[in-house]
PDB file of N, CA and C in Angstrom:
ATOM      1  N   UNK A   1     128.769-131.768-169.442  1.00  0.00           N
ATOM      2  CA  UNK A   1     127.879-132.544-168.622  1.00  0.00           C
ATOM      3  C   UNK A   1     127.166-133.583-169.468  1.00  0.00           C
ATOM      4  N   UNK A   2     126.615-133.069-170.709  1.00  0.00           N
ATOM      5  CA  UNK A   2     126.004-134.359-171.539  1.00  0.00           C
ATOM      6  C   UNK A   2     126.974-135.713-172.357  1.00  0.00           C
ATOM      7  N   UNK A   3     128.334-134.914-172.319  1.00  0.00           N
ATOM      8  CA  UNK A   3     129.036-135.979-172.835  1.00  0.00           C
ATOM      9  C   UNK A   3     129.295-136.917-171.572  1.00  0.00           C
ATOM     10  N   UNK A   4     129.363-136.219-170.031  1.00  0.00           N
ATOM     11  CA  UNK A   4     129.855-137.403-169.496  1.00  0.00           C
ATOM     12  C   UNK A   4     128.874-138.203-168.666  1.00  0.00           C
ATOM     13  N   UNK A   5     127.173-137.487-169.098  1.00  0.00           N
ATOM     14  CA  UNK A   5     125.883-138.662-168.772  1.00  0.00           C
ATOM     15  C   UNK A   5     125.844-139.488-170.007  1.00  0.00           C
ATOM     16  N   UNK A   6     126.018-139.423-171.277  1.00  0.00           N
ATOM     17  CA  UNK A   6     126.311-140.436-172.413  1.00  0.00           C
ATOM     18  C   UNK A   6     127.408-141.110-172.148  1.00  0.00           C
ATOM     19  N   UNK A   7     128.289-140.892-172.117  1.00  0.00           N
ATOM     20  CA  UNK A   7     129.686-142.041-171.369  1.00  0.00           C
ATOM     21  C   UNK A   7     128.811-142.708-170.470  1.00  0.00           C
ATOM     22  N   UNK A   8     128.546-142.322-169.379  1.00  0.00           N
ATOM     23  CA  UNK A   8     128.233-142.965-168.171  1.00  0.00           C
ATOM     24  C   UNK A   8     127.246-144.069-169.192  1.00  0.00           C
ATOM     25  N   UNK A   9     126.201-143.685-169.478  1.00  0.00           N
ATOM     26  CA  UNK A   9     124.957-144.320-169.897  1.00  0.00           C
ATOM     27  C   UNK A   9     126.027-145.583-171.126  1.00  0.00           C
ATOM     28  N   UNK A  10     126.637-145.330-171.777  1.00  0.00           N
ATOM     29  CA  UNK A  10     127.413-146.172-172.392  1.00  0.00           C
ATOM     30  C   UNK A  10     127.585-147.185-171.788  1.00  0.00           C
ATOM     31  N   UNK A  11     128.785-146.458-170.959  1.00  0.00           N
ATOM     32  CA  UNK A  11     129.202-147.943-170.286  1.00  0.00           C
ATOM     33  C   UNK A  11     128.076-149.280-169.619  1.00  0.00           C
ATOM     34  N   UNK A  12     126.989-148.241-168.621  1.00  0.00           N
ATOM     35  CA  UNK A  12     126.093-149.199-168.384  1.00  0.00           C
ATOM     36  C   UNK A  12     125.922-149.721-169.382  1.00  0.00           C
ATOM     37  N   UNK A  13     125.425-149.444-170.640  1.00  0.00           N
ATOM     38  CA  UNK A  13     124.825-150.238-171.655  1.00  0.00           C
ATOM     39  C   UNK A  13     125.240-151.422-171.643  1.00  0.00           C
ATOM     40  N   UNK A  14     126.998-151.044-172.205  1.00  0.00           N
ATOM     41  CA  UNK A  14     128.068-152.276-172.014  1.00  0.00           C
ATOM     42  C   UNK A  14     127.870-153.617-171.198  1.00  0.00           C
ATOM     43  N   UNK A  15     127.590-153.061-170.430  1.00  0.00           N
ATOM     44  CA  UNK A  15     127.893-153.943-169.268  1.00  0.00           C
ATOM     45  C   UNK A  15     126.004-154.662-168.546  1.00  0.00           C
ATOM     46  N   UNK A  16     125.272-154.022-169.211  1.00  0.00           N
ATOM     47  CA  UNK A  16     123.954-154.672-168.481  1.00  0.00           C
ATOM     48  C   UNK A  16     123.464-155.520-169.740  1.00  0.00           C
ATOM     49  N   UNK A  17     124.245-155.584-171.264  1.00  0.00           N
ATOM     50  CA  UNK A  17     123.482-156.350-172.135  1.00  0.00           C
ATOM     51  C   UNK A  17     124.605-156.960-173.007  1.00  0.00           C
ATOM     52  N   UNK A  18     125.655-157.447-172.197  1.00  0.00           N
ATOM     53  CA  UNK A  18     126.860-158.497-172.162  1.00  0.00           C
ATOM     54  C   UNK A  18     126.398-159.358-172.031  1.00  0.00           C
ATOM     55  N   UNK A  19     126.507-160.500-172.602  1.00  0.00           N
ATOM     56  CA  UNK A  19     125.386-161.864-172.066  1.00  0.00           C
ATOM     57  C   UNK A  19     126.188-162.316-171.249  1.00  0.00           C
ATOM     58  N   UNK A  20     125.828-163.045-169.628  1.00  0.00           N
ATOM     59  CA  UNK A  20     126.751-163.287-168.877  1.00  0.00           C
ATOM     60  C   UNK A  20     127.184-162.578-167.973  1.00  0.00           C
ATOM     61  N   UNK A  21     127.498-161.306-168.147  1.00  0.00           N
ATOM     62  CA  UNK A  21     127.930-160.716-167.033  1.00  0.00           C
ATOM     63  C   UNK A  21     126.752-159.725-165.997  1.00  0.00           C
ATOM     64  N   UNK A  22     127.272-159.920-164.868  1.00  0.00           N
ATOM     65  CA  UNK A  22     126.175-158.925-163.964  1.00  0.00           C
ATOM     66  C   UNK A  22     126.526-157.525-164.118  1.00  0.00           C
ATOM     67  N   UNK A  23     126.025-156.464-163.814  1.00  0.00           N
ATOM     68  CA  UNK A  23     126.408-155.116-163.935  1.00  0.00           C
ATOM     69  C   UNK A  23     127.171-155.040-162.722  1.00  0.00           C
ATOM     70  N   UNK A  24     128.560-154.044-162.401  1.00  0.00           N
ATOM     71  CA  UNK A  24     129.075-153.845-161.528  1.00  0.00           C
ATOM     72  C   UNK A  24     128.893-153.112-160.450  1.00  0.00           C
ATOM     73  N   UNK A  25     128.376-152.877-159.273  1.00  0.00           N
ATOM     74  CA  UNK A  25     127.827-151.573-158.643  1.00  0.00           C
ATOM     75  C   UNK A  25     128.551-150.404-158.891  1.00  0.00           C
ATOM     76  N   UNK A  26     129.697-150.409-158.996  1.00  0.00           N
ATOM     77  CA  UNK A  26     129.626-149.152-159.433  1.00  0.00           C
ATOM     78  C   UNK A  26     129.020-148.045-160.604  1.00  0.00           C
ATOM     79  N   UNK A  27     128.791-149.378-161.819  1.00  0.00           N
ATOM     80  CA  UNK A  27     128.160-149.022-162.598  1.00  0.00           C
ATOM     81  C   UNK A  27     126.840-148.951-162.729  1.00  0.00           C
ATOM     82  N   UNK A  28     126.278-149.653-161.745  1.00  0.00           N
ATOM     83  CA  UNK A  28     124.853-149.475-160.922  1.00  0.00           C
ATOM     84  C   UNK A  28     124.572-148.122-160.373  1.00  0.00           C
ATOM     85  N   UNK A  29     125.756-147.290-159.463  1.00  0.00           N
ATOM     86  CA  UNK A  29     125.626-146.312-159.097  1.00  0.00           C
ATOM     87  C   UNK A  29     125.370-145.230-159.555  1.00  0.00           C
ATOM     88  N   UNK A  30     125.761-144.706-160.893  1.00  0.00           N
ATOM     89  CA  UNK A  30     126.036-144.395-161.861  1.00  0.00           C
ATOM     90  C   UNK A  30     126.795-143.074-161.363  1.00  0.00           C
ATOM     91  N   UNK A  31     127.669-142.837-160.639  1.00  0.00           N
ATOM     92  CA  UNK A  31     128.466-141.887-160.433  1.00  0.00           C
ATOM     93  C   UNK A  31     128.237-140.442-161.260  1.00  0.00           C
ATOM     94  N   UNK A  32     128.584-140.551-162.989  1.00  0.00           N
ATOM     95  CA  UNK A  32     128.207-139.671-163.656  1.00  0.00           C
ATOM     96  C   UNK A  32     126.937-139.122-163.085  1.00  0.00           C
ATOM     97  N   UNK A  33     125.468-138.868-163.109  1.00  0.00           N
ATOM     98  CA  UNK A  33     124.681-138.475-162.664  1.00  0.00           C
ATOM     99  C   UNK A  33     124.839-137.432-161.541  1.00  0.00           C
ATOM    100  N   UNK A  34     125.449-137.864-160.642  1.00  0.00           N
ATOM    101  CA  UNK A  34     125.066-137.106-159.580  1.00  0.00           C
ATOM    102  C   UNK A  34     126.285-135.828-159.887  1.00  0.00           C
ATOM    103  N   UNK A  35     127.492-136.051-160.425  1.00  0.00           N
ATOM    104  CA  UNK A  35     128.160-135.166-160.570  1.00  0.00           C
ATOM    105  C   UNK A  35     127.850-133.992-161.808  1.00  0.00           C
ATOM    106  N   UNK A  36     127.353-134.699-162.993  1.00  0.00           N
ATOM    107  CA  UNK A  36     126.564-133.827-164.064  1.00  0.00           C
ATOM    108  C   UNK A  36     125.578-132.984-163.632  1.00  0.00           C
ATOM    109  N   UNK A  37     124.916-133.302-162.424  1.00  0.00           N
ATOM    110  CA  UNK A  37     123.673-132.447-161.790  1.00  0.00           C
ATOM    111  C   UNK A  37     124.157-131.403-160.907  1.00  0.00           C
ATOM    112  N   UNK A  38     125.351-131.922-160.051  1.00  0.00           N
ATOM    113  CA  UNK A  38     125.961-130.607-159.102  1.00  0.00           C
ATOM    114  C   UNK A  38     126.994-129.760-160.075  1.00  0.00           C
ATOM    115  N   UNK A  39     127.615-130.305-161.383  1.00  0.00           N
ATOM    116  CA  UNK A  39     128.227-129.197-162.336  1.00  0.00           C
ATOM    117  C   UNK A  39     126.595-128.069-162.662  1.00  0.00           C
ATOM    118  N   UNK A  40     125.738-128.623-163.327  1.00  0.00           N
ATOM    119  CA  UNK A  40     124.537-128.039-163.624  1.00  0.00           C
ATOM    120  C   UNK A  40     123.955-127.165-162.670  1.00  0.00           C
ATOM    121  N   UNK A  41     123.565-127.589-161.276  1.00  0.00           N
ATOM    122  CA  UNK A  41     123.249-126.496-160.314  1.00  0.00           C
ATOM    123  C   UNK A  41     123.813-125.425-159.982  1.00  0.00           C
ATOM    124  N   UNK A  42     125.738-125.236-159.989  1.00  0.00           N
ATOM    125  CA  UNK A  42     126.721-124.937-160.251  1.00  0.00           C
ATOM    126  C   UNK A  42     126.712-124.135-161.493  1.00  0.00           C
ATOM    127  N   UNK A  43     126.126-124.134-162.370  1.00  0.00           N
ATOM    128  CA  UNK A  43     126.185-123.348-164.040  1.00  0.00           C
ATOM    129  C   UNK A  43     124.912-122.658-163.595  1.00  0.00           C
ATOM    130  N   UNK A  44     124.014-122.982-163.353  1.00  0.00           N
ATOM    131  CA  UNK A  44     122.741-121.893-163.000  1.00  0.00           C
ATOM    132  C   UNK A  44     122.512-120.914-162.006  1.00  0.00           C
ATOM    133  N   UNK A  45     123.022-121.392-160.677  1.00  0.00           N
ATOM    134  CA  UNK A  45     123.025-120.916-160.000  1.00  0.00           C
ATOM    135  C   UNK A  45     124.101-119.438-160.521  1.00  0.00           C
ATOM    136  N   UNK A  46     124.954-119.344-161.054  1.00  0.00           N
ATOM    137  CA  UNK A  46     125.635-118.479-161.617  1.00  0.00           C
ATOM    138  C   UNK A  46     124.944-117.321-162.374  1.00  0.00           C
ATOM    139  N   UNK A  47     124.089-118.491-163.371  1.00  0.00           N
ATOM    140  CA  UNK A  47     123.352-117.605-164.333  1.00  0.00           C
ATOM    141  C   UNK A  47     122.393-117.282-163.692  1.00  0.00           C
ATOM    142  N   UNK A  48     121.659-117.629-162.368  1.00  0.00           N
ATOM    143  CA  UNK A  48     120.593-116.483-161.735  1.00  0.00           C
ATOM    144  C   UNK A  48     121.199-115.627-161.218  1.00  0.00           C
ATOM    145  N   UNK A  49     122.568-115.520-160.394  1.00  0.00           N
ATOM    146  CA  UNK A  49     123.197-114.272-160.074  1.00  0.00           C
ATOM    147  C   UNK A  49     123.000-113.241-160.893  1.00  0.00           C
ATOM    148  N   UNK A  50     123.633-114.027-162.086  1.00  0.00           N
ATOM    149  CA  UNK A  50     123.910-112.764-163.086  1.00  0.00           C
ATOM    150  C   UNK A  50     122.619-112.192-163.921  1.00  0.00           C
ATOM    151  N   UNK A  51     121.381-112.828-163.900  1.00  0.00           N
ATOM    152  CA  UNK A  51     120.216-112.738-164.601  1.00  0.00           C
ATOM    153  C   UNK A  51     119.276-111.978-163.648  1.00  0.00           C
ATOM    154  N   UNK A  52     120.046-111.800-162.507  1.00  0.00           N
ATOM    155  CA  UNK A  52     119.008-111.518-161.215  1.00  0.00           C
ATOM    156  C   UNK A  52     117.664-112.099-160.866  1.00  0.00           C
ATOM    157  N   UNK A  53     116.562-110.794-160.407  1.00  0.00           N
ATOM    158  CA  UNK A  53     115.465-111.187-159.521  1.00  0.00           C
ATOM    159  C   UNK A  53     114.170-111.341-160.641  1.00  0.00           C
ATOM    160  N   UNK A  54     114.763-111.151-162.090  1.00  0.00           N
ATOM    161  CA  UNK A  54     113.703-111.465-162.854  1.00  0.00           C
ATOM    162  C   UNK A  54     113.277-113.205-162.814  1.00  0.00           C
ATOM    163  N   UNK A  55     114.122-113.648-162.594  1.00  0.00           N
ATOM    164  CA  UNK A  55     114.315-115.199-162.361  1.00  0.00           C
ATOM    165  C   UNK A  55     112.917-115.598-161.619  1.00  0.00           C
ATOM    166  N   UNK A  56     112.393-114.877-160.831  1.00  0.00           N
ATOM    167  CA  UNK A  56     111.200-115.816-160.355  1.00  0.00           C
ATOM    168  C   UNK A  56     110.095-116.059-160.183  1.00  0.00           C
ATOM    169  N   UNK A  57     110.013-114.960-161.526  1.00  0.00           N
ATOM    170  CA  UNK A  57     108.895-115.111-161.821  1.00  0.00           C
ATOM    171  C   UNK A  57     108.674-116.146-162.792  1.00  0.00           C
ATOM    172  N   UNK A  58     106.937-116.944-162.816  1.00  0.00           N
ATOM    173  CA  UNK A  58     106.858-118.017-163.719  1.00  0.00           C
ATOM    174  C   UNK A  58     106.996-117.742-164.953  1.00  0.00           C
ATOM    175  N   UNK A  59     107.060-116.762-165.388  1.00  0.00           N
ATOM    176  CA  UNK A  59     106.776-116.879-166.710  1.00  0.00           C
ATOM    177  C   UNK A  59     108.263-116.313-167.673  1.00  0.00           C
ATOM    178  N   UNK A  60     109.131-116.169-166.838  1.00  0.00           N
ATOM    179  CA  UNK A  60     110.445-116.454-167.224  1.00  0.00           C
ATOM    180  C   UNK A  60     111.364-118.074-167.694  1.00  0.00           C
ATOM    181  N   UNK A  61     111.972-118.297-168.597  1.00  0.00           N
ATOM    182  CA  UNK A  61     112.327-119.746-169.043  1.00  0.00           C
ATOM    183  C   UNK A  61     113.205-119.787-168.283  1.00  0.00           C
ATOM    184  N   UNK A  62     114.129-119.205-167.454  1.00  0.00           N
ATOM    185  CA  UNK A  62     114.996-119.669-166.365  1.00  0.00           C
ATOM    186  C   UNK A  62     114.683-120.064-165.670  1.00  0.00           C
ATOM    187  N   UNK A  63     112.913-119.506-164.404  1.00  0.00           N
ATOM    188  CA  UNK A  63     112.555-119.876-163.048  1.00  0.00           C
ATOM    189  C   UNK A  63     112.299-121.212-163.774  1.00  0.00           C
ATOM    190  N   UNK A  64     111.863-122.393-164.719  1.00  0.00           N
ATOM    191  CA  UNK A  64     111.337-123.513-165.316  1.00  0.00           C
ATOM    192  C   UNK A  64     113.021-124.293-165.456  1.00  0.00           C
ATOM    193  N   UNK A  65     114.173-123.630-165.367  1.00  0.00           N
ATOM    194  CA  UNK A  65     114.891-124.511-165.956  1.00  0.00           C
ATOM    195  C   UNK A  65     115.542-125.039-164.218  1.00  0.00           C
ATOM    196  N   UNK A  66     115.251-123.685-163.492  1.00  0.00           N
ATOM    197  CA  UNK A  66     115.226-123.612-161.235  1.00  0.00           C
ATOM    198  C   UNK A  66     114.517-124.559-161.187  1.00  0.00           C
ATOM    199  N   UNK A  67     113.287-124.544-161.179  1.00  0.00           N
ATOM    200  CA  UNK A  67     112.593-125.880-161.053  1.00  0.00           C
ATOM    201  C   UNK A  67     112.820-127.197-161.142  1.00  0.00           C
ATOM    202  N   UNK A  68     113.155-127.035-162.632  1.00  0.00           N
ATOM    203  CA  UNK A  68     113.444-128.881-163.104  1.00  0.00           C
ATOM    204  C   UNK A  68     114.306-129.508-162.442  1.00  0.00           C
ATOM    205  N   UNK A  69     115.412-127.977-162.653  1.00  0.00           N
ATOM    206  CA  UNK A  69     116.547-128.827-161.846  1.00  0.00           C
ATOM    207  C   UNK A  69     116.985-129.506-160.413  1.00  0.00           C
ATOM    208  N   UNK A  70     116.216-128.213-159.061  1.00  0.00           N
ATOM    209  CA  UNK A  70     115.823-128.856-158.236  1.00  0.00           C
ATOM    210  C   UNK A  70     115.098-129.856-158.080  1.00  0.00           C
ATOM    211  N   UNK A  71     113.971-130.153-158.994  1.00  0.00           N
ATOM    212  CA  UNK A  71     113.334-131.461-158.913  1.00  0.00           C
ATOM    213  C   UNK A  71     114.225-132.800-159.272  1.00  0.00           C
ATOM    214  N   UNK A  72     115.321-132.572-160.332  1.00  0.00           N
ATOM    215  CA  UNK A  72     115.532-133.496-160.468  1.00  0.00           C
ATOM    216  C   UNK A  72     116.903-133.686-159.770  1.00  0.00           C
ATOM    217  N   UNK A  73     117.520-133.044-158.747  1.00  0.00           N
ATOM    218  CA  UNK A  73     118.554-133.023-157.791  1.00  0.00           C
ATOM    219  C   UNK A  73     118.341-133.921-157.083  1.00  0.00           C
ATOM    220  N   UNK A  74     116.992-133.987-156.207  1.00  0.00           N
ATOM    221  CA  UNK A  74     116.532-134.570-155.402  1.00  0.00           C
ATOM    222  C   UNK A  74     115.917-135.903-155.915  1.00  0.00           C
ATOM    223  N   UNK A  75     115.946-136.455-157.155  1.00  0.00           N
ATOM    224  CA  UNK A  75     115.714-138.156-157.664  1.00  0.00           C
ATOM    225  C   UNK A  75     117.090-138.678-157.247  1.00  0.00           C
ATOM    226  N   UNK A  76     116.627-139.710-156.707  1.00  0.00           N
ATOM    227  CA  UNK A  76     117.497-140.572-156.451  1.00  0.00           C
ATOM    228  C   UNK A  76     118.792-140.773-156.961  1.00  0.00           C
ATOM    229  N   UNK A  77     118.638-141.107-157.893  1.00  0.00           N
ATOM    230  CA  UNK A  77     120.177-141.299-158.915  1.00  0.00           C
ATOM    231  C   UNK A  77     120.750-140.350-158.968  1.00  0.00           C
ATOM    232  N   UNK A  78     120.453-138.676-159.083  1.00  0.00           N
ATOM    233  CA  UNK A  78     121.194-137.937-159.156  1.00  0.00           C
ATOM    234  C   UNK A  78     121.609-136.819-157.675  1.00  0.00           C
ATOM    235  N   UNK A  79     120.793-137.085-156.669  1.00  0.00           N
ATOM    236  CA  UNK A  79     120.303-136.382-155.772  1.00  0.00           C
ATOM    237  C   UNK A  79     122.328-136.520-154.856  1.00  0.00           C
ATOM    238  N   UNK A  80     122.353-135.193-154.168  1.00  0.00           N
ATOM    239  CA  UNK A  80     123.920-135.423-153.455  1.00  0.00           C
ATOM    240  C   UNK A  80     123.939-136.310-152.849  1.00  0.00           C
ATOM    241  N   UNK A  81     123.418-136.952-152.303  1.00  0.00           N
ATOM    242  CA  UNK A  81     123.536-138.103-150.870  1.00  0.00           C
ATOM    243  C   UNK A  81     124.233-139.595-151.498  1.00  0.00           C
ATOM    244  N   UNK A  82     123.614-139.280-153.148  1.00  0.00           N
ATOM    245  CA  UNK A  82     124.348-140.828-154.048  1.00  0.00           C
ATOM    246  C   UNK A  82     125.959-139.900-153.778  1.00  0.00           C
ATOM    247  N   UNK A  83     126.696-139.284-153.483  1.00  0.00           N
ATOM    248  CA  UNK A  83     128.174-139.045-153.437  1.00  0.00           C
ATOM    249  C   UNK A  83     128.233-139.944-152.908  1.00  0.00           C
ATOM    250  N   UNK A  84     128.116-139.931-151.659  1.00  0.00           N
ATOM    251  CA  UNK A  84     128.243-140.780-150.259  1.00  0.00           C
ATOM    252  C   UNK A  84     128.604-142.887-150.480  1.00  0.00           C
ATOM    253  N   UNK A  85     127.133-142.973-151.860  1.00  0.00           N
ATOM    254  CA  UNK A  85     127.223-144.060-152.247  1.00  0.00           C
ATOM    255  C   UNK A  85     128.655-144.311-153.296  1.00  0.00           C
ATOM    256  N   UNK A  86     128.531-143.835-154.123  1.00  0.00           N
ATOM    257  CA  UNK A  86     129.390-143.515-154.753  1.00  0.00           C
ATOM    258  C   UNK A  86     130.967-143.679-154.581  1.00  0.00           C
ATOM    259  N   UNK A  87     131.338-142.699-153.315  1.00  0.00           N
ATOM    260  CA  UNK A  87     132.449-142.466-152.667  1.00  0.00           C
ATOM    261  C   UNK A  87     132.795-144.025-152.127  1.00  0.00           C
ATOM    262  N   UNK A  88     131.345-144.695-151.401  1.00  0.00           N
ATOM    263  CA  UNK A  88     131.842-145.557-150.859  1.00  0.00           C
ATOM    264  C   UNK A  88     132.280-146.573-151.527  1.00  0.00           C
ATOM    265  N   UNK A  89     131.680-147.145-152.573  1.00  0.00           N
ATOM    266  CA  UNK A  89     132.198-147.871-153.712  1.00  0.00           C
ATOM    267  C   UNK A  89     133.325-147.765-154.371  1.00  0.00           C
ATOM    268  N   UNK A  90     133.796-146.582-154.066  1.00  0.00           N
ATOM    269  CA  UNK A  90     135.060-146.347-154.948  1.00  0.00           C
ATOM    270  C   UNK A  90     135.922-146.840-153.974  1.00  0.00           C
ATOM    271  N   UNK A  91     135.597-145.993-152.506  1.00  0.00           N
ATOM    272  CA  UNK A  91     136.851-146.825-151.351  1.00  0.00           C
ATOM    273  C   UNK A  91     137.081-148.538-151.617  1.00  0.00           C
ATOM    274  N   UNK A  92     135.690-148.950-151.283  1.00  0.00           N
ATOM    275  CA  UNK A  92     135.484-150.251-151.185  1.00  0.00           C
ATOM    276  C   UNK A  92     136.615-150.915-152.684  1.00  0.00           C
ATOM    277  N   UNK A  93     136.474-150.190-153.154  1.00  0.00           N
ATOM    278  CA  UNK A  93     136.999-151.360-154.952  1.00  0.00           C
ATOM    279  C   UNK A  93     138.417-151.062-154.522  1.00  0.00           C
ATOM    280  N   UNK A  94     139.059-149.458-154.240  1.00  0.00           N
ATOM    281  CA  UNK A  94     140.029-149.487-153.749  1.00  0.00           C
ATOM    282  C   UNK A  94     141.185-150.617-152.725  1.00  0.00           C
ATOM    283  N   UNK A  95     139.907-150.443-151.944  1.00  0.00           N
ATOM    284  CA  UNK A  95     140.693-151.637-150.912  1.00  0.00           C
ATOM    285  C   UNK A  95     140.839-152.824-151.233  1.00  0.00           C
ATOM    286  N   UNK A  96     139.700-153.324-151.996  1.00  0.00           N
ATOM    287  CA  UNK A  96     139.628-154.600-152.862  1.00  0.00           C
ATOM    288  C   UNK A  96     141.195-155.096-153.682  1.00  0.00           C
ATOM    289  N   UNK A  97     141.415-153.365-154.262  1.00  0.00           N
ATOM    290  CA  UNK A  97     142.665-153.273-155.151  1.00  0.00           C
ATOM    291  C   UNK A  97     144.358-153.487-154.857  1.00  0.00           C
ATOM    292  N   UNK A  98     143.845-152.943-153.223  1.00  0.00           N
ATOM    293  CA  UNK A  98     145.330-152.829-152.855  1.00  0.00           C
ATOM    294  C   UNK A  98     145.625-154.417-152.483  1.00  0.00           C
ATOM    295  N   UNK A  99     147.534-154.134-152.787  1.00  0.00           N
ATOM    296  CA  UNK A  99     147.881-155.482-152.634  1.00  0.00           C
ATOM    297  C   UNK A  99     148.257-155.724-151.378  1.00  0.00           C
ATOM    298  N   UNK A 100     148.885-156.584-150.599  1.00  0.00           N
ATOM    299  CA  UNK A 100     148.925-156.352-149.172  1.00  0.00           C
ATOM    300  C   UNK A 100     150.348-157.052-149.284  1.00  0.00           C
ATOM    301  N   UNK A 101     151.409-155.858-148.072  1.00  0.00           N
ATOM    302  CA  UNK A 101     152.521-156.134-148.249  1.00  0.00           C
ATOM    303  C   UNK A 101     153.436-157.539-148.344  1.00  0.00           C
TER     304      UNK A 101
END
């Protein structure tokens, strides 16, 4: 997950301090994000199964890592609903791509 929010964050780099060029929406979108966060919810959610009901209490470092992560599910950039954006951009470039018979 951190190698492919550093890729992601790369490429933006690339591409927002190119002199000349605009950033691409897709690379605006930042795709990586939202998928690094649902692998992550996906890896914890596991490890509270398996860690059980000690999990919720505060003063456990797991219920803090439940937290963050729901908090930060739901920011914008990474939150599920950017799929949607995401997805659509990819159609969109798609169609852009295809050649027409």
């Amino acid at each position: 997950m951190r190698a492919t929010i550093y890729a992601g964050i790369a490429r933006l780099d690339d591409e927002i301090f190119t002199p000349g060029v605009a950033p691409s929406p897709r690379a605006l979108a930042r795709g990586d994000a939202p998928f690094a966060t649902e692998l992550a919810r996906r890896v914890l959610d596991i490890c509270v199964d398996l860690y059980g009901s000690k999990t919720i209490y505060d003063v456990n470092p797991l219920e803090q890592l439940v937290r963050d992560l729901v908090g930060l599910s739901v920011h914008l950039s990474t939150s599920r609903a950017m799929w949607a954006r995401v997805g659509q951009l990819v159609l969109d470039e798609h169609s852009e791509n295809r050649e027409e018979p």
